[in-house]
N, C-alpha and C. Protein backbone atom coordinates (compact mmCIF):
# COMPACT_ATOMS: atom_id res chain seq x y z
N UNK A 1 93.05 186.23 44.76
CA UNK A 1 93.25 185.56 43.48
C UNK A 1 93.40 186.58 42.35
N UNK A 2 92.50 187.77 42.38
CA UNK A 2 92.60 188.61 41.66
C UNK A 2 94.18 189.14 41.08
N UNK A 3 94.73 189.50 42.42
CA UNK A 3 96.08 189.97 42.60
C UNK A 3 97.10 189.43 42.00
N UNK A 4 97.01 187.93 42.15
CA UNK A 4 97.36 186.96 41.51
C UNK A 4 97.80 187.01 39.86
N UNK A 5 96.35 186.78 39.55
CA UNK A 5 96.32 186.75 38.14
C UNK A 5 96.92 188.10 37.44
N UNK A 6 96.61 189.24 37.57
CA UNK A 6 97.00 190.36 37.17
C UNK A 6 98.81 189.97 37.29
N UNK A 7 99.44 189.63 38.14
CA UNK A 7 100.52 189.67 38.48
C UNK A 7 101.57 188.84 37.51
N UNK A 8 100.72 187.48 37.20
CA UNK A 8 101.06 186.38 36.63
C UNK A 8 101.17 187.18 34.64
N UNK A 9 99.69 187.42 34.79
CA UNK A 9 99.85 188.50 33.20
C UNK A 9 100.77 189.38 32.94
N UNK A 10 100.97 190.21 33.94
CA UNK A 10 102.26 191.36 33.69
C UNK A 10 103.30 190.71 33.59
N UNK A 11 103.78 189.47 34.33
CA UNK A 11 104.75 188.92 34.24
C UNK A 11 105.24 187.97 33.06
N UNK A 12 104.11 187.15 32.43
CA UNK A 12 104.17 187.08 31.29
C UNK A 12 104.25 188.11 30.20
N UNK A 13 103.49 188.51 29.98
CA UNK A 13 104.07 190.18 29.17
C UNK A 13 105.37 190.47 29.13
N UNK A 14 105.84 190.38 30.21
CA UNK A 14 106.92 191.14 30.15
C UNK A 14 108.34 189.56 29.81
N UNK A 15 107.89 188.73 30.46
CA UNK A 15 108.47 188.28 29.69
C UNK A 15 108.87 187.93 28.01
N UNK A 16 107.62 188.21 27.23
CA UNK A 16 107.26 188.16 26.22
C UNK A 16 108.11 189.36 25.71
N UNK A 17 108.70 190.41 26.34
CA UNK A 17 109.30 191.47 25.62
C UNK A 17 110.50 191.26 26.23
N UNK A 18 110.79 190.31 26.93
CA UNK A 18 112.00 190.11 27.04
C UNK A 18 112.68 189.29 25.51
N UNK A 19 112.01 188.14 25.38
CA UNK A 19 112.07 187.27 24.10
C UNK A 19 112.18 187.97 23.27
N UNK A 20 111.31 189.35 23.10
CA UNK A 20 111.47 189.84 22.09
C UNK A 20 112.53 190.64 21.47
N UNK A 21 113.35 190.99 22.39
CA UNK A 21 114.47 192.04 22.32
C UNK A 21 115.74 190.91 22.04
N UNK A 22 115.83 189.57 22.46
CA UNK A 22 117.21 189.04 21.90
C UNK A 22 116.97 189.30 20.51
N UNK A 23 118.54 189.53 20.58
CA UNK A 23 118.69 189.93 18.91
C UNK A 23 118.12 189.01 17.79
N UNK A 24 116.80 190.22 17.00
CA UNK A 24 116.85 189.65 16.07
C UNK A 24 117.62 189.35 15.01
N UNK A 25 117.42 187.78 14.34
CA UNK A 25 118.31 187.78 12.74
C UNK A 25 117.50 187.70 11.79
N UNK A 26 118.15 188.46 10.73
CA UNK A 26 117.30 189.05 9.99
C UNK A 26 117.26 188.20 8.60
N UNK A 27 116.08 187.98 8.06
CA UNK A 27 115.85 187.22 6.62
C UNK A 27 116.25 187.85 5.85
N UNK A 28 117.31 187.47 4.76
CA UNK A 28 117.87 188.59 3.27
C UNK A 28 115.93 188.48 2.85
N UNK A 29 116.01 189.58 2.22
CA UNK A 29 114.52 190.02 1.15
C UNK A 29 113.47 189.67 1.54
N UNK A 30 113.76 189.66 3.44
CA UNK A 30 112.28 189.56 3.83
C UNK A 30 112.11 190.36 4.76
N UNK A 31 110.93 191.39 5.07
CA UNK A 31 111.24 192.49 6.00
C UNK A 31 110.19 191.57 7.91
N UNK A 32 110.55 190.22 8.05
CA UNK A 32 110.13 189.32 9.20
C UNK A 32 111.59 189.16 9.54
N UNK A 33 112.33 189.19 11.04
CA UNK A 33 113.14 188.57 11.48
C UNK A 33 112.63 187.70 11.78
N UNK A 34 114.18 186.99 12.77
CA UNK A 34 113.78 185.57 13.08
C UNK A 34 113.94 185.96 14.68
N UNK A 35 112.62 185.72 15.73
CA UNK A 35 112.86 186.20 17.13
C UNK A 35 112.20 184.81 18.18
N UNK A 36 112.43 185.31 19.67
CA UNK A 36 111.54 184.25 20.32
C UNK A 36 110.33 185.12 20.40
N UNK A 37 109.87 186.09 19.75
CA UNK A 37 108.61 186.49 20.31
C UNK A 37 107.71 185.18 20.67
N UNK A 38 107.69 184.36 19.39
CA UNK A 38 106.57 183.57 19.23
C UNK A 38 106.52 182.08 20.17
N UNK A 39 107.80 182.16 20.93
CA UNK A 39 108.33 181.15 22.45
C UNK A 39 107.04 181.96 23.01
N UNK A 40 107.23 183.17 23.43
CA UNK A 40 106.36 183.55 24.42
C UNK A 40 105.26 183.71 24.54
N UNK A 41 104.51 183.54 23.14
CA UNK A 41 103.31 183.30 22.95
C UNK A 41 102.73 182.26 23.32
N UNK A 42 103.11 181.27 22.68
CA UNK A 42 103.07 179.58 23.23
C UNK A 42 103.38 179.41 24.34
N UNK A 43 103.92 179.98 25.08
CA UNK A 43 104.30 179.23 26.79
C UNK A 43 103.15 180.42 27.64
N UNK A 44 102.93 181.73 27.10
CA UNK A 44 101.43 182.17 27.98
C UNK A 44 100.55 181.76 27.37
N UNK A 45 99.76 180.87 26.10
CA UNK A 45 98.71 180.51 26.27
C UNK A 45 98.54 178.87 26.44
N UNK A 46 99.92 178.44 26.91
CA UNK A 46 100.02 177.04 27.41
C UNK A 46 100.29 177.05 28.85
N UNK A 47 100.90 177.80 29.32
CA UNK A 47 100.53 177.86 30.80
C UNK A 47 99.96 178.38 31.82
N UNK A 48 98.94 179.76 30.67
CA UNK A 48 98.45 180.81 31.94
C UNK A 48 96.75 180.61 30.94
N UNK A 49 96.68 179.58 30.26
CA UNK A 49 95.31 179.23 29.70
C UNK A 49 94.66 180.24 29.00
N UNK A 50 93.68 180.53 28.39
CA UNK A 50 92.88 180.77 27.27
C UNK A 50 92.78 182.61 27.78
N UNK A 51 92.07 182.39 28.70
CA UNK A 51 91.76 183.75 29.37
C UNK A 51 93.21 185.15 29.69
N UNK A 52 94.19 184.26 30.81
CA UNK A 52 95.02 185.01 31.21
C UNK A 52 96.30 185.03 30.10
N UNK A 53 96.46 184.24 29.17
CA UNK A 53 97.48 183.97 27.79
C UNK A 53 96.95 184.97 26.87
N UNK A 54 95.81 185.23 26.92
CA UNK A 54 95.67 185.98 26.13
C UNK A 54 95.61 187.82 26.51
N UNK A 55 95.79 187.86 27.61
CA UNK A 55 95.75 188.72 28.13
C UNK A 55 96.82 189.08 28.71
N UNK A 56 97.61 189.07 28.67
CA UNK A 56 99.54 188.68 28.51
C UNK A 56 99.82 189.04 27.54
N UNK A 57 99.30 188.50 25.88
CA UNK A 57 99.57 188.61 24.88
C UNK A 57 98.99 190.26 24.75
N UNK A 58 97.80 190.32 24.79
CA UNK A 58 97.25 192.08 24.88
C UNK A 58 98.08 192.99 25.29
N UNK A 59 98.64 192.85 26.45
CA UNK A 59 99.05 193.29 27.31
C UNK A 59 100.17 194.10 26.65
N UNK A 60 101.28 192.87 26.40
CA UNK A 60 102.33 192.77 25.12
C UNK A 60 102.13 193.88 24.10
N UNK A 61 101.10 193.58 23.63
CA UNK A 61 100.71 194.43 22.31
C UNK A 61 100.17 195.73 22.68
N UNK A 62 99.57 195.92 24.02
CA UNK A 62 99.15 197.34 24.21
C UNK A 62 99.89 197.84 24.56
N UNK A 63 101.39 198.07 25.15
CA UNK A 63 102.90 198.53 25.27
C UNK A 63 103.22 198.30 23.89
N UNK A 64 103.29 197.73 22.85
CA UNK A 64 103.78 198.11 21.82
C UNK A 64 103.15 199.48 20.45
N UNK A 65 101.86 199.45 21.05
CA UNK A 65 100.86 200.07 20.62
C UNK A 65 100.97 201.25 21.15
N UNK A 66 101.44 201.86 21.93
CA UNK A 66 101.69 203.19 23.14
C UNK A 66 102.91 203.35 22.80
N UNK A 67 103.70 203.06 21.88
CA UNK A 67 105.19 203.56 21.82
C UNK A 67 106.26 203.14 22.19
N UNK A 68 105.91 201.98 23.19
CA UNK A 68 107.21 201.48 24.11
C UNK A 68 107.96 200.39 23.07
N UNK A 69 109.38 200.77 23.22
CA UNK A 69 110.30 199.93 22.12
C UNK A 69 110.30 198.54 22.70
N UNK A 70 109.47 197.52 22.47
CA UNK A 70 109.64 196.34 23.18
C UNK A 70 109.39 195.09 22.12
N UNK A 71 109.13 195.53 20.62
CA UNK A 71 109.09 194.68 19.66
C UNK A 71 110.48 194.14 19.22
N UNK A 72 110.72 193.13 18.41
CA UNK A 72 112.37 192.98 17.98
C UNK A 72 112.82 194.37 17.70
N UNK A 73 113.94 194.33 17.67
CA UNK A 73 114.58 195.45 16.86
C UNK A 73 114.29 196.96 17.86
N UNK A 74 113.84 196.57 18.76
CA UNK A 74 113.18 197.97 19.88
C UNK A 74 112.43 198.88 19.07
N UNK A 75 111.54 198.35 17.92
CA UNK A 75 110.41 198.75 17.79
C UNK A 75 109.19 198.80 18.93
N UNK A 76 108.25 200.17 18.46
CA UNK A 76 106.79 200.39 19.02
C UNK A 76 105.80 201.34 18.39
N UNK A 77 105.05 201.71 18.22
CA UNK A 77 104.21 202.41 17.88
C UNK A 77 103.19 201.75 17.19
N UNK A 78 102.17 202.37 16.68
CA UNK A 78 100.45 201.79 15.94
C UNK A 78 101.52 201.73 14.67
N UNK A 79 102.41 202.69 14.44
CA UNK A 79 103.12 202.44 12.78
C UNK A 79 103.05 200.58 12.53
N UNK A 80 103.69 200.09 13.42
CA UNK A 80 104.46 198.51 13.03
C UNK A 80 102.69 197.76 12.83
N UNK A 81 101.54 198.36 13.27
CA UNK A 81 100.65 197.50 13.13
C UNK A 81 99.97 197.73 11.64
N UNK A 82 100.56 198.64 10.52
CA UNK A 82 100.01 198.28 9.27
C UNK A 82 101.49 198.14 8.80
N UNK A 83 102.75 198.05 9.37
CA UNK A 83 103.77 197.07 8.75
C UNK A 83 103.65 195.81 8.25
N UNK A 84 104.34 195.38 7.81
CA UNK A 84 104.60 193.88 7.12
C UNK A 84 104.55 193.12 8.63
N UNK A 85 104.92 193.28 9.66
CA UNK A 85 104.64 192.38 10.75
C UNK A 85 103.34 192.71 11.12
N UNK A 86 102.60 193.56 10.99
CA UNK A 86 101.13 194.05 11.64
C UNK A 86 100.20 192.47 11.65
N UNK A 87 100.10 191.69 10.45
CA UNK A 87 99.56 190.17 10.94
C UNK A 87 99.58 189.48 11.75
N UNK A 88 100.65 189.09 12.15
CA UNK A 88 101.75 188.18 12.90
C UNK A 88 101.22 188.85 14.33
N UNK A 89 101.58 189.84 14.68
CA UNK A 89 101.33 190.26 16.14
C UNK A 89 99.95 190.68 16.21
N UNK A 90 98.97 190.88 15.46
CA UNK A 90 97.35 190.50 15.31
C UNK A 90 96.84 188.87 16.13
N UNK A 91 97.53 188.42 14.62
CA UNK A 91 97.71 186.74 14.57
C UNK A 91 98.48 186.62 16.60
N UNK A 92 99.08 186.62 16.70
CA UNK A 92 99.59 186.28 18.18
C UNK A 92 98.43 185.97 19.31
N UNK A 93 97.71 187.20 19.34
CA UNK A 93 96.85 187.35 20.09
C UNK A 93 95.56 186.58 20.03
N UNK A 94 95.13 186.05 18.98
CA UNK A 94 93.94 184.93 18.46
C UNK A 94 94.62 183.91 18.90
N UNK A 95 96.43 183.53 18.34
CA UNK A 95 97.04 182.51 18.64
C UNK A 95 97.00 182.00 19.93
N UNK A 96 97.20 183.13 20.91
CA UNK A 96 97.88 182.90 22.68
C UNK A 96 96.09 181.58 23.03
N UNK A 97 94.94 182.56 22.39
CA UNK A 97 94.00 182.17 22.93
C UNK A 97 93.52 180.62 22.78
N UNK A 98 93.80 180.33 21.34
CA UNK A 98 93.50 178.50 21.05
C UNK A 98 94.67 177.78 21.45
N UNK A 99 95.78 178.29 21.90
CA UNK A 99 97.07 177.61 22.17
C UNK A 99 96.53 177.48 23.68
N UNK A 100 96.21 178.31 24.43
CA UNK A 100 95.42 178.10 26.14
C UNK A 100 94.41 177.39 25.96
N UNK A 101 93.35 177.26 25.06
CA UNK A 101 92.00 176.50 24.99
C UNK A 101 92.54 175.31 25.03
N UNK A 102 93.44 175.17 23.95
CA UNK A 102 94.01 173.43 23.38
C UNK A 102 94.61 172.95 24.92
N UNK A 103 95.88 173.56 25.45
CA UNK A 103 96.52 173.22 26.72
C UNK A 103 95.52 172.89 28.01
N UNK A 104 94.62 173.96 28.32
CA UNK A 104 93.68 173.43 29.08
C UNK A 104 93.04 172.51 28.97
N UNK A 105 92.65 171.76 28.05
CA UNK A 105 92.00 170.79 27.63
C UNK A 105 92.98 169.93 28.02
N UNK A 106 94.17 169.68 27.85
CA UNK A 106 95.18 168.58 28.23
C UNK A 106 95.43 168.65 29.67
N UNK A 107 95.36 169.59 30.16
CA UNK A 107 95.92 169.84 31.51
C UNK A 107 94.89 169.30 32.22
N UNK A 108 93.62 169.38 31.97
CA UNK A 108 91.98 169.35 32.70
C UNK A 108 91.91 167.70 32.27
N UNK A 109 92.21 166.98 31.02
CA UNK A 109 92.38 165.51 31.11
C UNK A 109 93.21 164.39 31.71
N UNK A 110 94.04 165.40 32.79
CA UNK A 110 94.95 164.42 33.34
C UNK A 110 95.95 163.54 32.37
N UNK A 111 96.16 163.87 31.34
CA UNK A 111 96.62 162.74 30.94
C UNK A 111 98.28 162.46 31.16
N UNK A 112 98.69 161.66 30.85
CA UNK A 112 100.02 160.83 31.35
C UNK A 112 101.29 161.84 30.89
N UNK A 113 102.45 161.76 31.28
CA UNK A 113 103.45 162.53 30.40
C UNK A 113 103.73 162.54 29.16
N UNK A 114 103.79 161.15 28.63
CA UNK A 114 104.07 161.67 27.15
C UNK A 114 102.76 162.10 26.15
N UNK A 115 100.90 161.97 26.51
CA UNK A 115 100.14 162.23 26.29
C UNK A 115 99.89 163.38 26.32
N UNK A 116 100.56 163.99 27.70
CA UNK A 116 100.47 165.70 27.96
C UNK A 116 101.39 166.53 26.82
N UNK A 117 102.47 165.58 26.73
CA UNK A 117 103.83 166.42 25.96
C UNK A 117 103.06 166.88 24.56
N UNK A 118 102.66 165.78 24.29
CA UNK A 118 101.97 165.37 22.88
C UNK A 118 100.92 166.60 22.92
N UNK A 119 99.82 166.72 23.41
CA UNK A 119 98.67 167.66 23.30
C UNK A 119 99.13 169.11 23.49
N UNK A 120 100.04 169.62 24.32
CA UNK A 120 100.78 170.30 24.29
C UNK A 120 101.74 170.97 23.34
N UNK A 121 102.20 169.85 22.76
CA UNK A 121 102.79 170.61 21.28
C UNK A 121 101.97 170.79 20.15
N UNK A 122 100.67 169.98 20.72
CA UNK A 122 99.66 170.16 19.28
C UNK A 122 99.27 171.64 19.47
N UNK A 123 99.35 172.19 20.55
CA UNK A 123 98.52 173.15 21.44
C UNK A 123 99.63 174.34 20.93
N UNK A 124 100.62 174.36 20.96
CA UNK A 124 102.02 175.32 20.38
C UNK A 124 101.38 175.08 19.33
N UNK A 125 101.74 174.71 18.28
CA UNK A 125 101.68 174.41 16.84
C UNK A 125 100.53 174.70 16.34
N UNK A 126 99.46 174.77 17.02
CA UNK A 126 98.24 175.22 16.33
C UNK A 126 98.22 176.61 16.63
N UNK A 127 98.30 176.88 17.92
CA UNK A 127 97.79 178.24 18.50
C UNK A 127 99.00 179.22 18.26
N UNK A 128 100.24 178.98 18.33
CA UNK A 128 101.44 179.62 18.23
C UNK A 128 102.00 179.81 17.34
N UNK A 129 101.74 178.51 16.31
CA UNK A 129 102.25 178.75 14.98
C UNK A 129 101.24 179.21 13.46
N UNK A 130 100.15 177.95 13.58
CA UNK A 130 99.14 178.02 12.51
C UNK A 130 98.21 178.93 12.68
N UNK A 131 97.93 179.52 13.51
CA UNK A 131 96.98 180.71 13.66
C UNK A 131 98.05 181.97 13.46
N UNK A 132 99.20 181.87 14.19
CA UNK A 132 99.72 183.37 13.49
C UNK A 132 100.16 183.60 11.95
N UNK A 133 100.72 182.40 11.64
CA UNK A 133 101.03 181.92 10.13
C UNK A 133 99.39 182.61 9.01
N UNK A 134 98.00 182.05 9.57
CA UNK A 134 97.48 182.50 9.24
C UNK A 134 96.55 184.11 9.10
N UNK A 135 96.75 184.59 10.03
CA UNK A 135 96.47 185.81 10.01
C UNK A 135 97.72 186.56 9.49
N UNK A 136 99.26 186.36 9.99
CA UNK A 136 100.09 186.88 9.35
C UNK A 136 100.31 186.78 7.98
N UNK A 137 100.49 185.86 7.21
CA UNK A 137 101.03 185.32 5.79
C UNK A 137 99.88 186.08 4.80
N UNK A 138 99.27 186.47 4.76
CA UNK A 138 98.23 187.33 3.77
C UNK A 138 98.36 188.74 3.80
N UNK A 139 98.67 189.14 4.98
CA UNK A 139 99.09 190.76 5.58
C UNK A 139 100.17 190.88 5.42
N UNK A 140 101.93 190.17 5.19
CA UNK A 140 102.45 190.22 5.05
C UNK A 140 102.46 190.46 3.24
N UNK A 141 101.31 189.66 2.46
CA UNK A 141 101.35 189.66 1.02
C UNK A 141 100.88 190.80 0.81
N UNK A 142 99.77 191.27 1.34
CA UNK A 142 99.16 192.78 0.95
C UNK A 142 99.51 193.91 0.88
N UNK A 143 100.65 193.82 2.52
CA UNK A 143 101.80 195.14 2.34
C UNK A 143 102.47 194.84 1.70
N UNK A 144 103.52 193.92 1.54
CA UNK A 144 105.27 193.72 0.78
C UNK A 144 104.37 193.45 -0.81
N UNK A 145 103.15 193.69 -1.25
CA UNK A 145 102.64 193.57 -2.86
C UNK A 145 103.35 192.15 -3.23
N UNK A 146 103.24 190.76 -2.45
CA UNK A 146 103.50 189.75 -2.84
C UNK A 146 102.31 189.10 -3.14
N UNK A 147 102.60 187.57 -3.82
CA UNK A 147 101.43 187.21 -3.85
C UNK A 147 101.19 186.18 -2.49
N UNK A 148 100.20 185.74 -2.09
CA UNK A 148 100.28 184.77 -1.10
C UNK A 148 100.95 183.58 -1.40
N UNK A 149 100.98 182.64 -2.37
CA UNK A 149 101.72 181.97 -2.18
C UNK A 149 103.30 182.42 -2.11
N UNK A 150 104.13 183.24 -3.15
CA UNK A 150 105.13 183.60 -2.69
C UNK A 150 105.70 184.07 -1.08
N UNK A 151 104.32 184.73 -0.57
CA UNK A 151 104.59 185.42 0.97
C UNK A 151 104.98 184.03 1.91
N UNK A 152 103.70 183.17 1.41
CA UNK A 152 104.01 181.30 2.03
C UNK A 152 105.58 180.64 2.17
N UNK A 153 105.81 180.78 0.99
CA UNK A 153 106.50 179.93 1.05
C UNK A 153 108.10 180.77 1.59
N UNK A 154 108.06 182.38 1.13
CA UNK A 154 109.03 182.87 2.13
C UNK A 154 108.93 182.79 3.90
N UNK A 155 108.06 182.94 3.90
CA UNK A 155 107.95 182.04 5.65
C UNK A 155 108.40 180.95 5.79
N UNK A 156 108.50 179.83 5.05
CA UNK A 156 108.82 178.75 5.13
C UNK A 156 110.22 178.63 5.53
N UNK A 157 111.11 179.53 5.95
CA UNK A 157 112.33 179.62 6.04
C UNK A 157 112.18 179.49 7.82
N UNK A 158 111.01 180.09 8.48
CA UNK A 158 110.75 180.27 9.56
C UNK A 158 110.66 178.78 10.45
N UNK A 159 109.68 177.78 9.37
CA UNK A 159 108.96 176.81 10.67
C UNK A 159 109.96 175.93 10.94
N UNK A 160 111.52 175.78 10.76
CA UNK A 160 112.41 174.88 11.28
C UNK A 160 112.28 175.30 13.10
N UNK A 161 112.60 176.53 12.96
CA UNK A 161 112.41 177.62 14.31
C UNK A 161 111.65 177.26 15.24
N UNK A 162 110.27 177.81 14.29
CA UNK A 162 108.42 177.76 14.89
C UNK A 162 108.34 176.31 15.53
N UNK A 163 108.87 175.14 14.53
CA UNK A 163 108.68 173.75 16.02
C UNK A 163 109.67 173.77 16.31
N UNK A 164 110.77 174.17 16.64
CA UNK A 164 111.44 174.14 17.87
C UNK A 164 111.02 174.85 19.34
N UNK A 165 109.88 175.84 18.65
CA UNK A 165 109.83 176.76 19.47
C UNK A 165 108.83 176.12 20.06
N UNK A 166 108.38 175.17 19.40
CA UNK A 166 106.85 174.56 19.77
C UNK A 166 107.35 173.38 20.65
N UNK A 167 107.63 172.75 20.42
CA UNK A 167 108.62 171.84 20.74
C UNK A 167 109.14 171.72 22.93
N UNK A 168 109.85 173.10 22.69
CA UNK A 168 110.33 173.18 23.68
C UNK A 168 109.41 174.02 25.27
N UNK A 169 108.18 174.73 24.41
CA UNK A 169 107.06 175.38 24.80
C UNK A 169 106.16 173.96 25.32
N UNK A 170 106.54 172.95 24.61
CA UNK A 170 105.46 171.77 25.51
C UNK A 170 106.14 170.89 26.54
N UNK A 171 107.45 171.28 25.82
CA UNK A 171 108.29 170.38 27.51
C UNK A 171 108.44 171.30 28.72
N UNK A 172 108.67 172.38 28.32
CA UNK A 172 108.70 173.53 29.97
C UNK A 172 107.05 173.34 30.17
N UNK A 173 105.89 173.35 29.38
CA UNK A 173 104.64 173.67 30.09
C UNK A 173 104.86 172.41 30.88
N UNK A 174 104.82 170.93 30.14
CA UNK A 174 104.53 169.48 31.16
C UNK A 174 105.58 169.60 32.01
N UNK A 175 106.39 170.13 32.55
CA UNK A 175 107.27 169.97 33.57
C UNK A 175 106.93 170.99 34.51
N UNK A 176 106.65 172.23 33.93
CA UNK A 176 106.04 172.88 35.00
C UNK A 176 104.65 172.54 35.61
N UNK A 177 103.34 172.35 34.69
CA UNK A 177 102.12 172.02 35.45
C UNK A 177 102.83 170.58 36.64
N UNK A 178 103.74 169.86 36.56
CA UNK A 178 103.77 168.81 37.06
C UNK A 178 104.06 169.65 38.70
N UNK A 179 104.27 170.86 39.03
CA UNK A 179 104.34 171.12 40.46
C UNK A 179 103.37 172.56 40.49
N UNK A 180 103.38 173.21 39.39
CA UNK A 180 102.31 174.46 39.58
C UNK A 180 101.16 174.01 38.99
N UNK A 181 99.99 174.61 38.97
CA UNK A 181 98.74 174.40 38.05
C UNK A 181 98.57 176.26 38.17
N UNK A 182 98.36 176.05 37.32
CA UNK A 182 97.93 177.57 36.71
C UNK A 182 96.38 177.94 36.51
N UNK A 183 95.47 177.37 37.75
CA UNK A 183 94.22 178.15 37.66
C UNK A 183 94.29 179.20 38.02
């Protein structure tokens, strides 16, 4: 099982830097693209749960932290973590973890398909979106010398994206637990 899990993490990870490398597009006068990093956040702590989602997400971040170009834009180094994104990929990693807490909880209640779909996107949207939103959006104001609400509401260009991303992160998880379970 051990083998397992380790295997399942690297593989998420790495998918996660796969997402990350389609080209980002870039916001005029905002130094945040627009990427799937944050798909891959939400689908490892919605399908590999609290523990191994978040450890996927680490994973992610400790290759970006060592130099390896695997952020948008084939960024890496400790530099990007007091960048204007340094929140956001902070924020990720708290995120992966309540986005797996929330999903497990749905997955462990049995509940019906469109009940699962439902808890599931609550489970994106909180853990994937509102937790990175929050650790990011203040760190983004502190470096770029904005104020927070201005930093707010320039994100706001983002969450058309963020629930789509959420969105589609709860229909691949309920279709997949429906033949894998991910203990």
């Amino acid at each position: 099982m051990r083998t397992r899990n380790t295997v399942t993490v690297a593989l998420f990870a790495a998918f996660i830097v796969v997402l990350s490398l389609a080209p980002p597009i870039p916001v005029p006068a905002l130094p945040v693209p627009i990427t799937l990093q944050a798909l891959g956040v939400m689908l490892a702590g919605c399908m590999l749960g609290p523990a191994r989602g978040t450890a996927a997400v680490a994973l992610y971040l400790l290759l970006a932290a060592i130099g390896l170009p695997v952020l948008p834009g084939g960024r890496g180094g400790l530099g990007v973590y007091a960048g204007p994104t340094g929140g956001f990929l902070i924020g990720m990693l708290v995120g992966a973890a309540l986005c797996g807490a929330m999903a497990q909880r749905v997955a462990l209640s049995g509940a019906g398909t469109v009940p699962a779909m439902l808890g599931y996107f609550a489970a994106a949207l909180c853990g994937g979106l509102l937790v990175v939103y929050a650790v990011g959006i203040p760190w983004l104001a502190a470096i770029a010398g904005m104020t927070l609400g201005k930093a707010a509401l320039a994100m706001a260009v983002f969450l058309p994206g963020d629930i789509a991303k959420a969105v589609l992160a709860a229909v691949v998880t309920q279709r997949v637990r429906r033949v894998w379970t991910f203990s």
